[in-house]
N, C-alpha and C. Protein backbone atom coordinates (compact mmCIF):
# COMPACT_ATOMS: atom_id res chain seq x y z
N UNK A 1 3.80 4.24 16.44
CA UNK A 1 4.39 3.83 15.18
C UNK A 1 4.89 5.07 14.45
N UNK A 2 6.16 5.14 13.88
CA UNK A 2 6.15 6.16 12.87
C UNK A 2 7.04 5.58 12.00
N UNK A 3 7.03 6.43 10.91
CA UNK A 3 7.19 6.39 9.27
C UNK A 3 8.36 5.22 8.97
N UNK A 4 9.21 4.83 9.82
CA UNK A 4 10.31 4.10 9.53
C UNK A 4 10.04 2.90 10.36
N UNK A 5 9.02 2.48 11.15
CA UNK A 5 9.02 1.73 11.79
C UNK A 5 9.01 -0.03 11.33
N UNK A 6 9.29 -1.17 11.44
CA UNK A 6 9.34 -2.13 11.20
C UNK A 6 7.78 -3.05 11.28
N UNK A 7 7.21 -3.54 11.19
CA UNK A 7 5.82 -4.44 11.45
C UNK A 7 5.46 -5.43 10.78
N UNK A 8 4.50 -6.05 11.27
CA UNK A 8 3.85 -7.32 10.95
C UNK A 8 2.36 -7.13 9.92
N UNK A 9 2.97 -7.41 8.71
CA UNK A 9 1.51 -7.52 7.87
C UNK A 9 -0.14 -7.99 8.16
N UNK A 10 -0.70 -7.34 8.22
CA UNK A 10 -1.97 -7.42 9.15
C UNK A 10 -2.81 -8.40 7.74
N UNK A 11 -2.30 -8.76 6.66
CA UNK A 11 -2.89 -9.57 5.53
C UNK A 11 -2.44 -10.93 5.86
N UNK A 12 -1.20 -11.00 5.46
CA UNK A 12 -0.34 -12.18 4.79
C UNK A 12 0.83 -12.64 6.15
N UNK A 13 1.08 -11.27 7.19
CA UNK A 13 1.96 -11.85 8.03
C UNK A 13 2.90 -11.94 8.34
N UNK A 14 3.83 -11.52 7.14
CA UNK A 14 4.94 -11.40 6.59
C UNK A 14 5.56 -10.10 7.74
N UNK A 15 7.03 -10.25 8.05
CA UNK A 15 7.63 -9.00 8.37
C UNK A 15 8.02 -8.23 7.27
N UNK A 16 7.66 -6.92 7.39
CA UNK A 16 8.25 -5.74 6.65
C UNK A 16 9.24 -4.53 7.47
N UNK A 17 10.11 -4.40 6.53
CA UNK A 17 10.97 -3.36 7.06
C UNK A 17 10.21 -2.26 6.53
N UNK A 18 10.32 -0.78 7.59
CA UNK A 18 9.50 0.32 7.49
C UNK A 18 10.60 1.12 6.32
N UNK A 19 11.81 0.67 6.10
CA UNK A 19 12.53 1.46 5.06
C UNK A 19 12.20 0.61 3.93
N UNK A 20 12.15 1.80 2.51
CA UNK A 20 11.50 1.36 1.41
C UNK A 20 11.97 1.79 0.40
N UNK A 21 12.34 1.65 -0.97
CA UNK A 21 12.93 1.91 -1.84
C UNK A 21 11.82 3.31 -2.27
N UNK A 22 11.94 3.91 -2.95
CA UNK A 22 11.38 4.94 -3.58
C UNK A 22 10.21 5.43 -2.86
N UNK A 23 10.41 5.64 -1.63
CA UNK A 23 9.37 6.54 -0.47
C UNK A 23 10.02 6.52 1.03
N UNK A 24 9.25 7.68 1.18
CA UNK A 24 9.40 8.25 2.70
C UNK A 24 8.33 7.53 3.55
N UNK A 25 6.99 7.15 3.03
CA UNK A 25 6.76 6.28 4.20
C UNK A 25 5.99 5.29 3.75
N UNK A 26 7.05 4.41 4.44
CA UNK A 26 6.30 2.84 3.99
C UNK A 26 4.86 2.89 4.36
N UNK A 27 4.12 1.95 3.85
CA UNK A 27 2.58 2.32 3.55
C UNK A 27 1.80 1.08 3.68
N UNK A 28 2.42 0.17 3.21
CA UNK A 28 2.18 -1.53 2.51
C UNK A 28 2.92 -2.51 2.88
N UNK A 29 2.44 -4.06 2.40
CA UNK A 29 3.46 -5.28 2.56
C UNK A 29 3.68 -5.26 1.18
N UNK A 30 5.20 -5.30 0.65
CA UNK A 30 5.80 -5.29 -0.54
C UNK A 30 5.40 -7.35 -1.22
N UNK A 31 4.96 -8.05 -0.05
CA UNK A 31 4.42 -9.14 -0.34
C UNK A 31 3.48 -9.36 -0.92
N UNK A 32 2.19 -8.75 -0.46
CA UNK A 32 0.89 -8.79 -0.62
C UNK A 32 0.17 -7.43 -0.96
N UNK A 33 1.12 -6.65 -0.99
CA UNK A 33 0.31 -5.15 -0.89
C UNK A 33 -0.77 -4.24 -0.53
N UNK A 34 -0.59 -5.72 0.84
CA UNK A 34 -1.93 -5.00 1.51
C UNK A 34 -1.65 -3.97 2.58
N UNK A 35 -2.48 -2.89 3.42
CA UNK A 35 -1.81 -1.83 4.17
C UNK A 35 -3.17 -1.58 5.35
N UNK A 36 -2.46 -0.74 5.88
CA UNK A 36 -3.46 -0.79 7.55
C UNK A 36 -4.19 1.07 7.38
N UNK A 37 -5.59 1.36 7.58
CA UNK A 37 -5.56 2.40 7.43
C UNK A 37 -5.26 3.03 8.62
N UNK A 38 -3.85 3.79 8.48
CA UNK A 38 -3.43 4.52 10.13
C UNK A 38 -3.32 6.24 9.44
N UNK A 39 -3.35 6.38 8.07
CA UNK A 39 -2.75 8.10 8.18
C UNK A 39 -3.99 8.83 7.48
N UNK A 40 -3.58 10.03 8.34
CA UNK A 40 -4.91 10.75 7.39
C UNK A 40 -4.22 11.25 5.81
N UNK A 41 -3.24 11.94 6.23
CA UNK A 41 -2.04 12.85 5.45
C UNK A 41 -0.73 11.81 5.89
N UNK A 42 -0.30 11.31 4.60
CA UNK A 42 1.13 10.17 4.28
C UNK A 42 1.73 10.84 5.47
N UNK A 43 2.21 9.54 6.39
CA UNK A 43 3.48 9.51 7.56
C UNK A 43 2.64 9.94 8.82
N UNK A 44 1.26 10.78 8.91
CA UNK A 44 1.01 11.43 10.51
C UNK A 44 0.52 10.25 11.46
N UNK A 45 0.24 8.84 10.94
CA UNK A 45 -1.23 7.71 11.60
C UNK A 45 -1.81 8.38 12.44
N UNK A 46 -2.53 9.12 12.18
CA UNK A 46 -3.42 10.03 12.69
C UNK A 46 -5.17 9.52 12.72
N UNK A 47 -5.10 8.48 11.62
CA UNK A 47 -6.23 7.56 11.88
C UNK A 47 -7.05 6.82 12.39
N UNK A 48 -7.75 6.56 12.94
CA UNK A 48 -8.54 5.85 14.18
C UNK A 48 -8.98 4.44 13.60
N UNK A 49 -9.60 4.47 12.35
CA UNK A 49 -9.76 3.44 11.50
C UNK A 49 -9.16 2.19 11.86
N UNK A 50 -8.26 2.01 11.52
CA UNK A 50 -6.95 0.91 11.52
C UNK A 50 -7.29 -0.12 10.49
N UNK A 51 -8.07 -0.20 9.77
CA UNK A 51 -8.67 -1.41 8.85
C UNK A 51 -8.24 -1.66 8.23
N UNK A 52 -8.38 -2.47 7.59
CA UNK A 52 -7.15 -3.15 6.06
C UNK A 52 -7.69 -2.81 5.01
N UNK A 53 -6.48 -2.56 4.36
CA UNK A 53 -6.84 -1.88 3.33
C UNK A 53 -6.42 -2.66 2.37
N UNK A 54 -7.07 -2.75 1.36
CA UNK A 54 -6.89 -3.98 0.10
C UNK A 54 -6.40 -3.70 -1.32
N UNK A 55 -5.43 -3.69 -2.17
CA UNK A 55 -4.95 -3.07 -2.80
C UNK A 55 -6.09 -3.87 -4.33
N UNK A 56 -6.76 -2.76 -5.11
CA UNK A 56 -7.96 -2.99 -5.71
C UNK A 56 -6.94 -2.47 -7.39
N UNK A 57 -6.21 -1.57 -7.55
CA UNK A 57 -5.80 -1.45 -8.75
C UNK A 57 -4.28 -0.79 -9.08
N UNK A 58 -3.77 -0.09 -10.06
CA UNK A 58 -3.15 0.57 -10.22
C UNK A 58 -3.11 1.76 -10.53
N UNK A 59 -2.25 2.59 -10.73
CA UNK A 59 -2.81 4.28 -11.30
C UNK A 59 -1.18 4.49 -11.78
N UNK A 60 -1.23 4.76 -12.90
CA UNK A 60 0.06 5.92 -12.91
C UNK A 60 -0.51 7.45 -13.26
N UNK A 61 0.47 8.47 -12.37
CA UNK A 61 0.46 9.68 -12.17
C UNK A 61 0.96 10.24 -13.41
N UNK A 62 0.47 11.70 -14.16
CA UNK A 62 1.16 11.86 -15.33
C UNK A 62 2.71 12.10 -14.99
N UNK A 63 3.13 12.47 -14.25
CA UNK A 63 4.76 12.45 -14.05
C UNK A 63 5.38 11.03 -14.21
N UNK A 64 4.27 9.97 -14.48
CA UNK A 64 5.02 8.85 -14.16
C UNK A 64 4.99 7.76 -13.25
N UNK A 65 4.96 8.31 -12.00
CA UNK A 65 4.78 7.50 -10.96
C UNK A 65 3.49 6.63 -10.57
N UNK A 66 3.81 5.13 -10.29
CA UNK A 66 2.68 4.01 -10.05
C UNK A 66 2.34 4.66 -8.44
N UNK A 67 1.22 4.35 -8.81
CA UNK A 67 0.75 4.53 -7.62
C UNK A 67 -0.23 3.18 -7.42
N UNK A 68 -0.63 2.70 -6.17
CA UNK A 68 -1.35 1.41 -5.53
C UNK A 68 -3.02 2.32 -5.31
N UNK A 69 -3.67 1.69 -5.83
CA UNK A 69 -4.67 1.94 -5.34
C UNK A 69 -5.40 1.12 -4.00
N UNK A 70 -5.92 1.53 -2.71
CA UNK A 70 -6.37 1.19 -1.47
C UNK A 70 -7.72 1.19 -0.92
N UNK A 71 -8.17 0.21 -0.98
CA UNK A 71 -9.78 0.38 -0.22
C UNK A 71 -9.77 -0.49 0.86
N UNK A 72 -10.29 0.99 1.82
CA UNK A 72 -10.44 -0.22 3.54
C UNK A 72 -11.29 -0.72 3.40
N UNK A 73 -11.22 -2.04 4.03
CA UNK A 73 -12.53 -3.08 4.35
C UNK A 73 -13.38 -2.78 4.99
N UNK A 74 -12.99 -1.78 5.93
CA UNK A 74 -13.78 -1.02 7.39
C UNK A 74 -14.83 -0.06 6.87
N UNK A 75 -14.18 0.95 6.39
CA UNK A 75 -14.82 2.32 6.17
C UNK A 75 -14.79 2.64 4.65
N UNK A 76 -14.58 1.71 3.46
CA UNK A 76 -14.44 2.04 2.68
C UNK A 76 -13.76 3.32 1.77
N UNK A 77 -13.02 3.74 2.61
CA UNK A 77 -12.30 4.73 2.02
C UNK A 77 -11.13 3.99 0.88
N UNK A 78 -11.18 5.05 0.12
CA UNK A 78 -9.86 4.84 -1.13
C UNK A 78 -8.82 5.68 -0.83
N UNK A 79 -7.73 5.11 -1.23
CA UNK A 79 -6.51 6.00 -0.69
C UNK A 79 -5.68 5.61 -2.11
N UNK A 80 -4.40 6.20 -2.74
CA UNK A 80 -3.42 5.97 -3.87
C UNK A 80 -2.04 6.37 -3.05
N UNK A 81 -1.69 5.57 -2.88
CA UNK A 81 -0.23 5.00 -2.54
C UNK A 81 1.09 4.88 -3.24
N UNK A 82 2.14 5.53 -3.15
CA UNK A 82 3.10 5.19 -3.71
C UNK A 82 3.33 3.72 -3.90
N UNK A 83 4.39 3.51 -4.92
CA UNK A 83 4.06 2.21 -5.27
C UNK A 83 5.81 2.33 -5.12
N UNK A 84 6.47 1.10 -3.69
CA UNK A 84 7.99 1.00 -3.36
C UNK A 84 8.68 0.25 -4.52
N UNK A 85 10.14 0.22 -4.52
CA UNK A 85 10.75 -0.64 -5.15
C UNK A 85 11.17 -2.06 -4.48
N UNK A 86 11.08 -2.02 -3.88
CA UNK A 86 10.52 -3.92 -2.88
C UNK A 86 9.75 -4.34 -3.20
N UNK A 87 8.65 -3.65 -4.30
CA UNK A 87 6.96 -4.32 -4.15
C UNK A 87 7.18 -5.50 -5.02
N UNK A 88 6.84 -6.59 -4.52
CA UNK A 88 6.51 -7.70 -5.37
C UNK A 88 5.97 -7.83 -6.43
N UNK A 89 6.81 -8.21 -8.14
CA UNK A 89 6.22 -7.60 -9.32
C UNK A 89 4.87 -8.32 -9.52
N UNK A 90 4.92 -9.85 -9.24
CA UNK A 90 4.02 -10.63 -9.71
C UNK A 90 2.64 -10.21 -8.69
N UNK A 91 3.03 -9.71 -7.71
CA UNK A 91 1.48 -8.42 -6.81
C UNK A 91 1.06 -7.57 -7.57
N UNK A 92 2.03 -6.60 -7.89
CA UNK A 92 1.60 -5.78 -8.43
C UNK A 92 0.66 -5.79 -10.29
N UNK A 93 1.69 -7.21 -10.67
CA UNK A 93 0.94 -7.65 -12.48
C UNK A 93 -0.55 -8.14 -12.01
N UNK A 94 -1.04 -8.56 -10.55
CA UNK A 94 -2.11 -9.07 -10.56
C UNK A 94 -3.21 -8.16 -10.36
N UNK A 95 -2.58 -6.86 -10.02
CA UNK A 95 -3.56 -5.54 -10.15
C UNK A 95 -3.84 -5.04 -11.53
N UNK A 96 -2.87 -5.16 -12.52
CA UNK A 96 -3.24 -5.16 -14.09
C UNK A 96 -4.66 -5.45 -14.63
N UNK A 97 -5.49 -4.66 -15.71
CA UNK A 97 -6.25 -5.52 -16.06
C UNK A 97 -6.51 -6.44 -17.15
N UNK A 98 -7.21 -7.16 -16.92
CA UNK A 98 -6.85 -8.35 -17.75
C UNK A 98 -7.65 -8.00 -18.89
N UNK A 99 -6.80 -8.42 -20.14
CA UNK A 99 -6.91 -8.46 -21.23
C UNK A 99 -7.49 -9.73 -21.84
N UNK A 100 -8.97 -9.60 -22.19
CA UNK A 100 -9.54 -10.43 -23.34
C UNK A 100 -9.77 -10.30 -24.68
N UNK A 101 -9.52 -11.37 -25.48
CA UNK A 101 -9.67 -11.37 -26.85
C UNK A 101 -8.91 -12.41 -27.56
């Protein structure tokens, strides 16, 4: 597999194209925003893992940039992910937190 490659969402199922609006390597399903753990360092899948990774929150970077927050199901690792311009808004509002009062 590498960085541009095309695949099948290991969540939801969905085909994704490996080209992505605002990143070099697709990471996620812009459907479901769920992702496979394959890289150690963005683009190498240098990972043995392969587990799914579950998109748990949001982050913005002080420059600005959203980032996805990632926890494998497998190994529990956290990972922060660029966040594409394909990503599905109403995915991404459900990582928001919710406001009571």
């Amino acid at each position: 597999m590498t960085e541009s490659d095309d695949f099948i969402c290991i969540h939801c199922g969905m085909p994704v194209s490996g080209l992505a609006w605002g990143t070099k390597h697709r990471n996620h399903c812009p459907h479901c925003l769920y992702s496979r753990h394959v890289d150690m360092r963005p683009g190498d899948r240098a990972c043995l893992c392969k587990g799914k990774m579950q998109p748990i929150a949001l982050w913005q970077k002080a420059d600005g940039e959203l980032m996805i927050l990632h926890r494998c199901q497998t190994c529990g690792m956290i990972k922060a992910n660029r966040a594409a311009g394909d990503d599905d808004l109403a995915a991404l509002q459900a990582l928001l937190p919710k406001v009571v009062g």
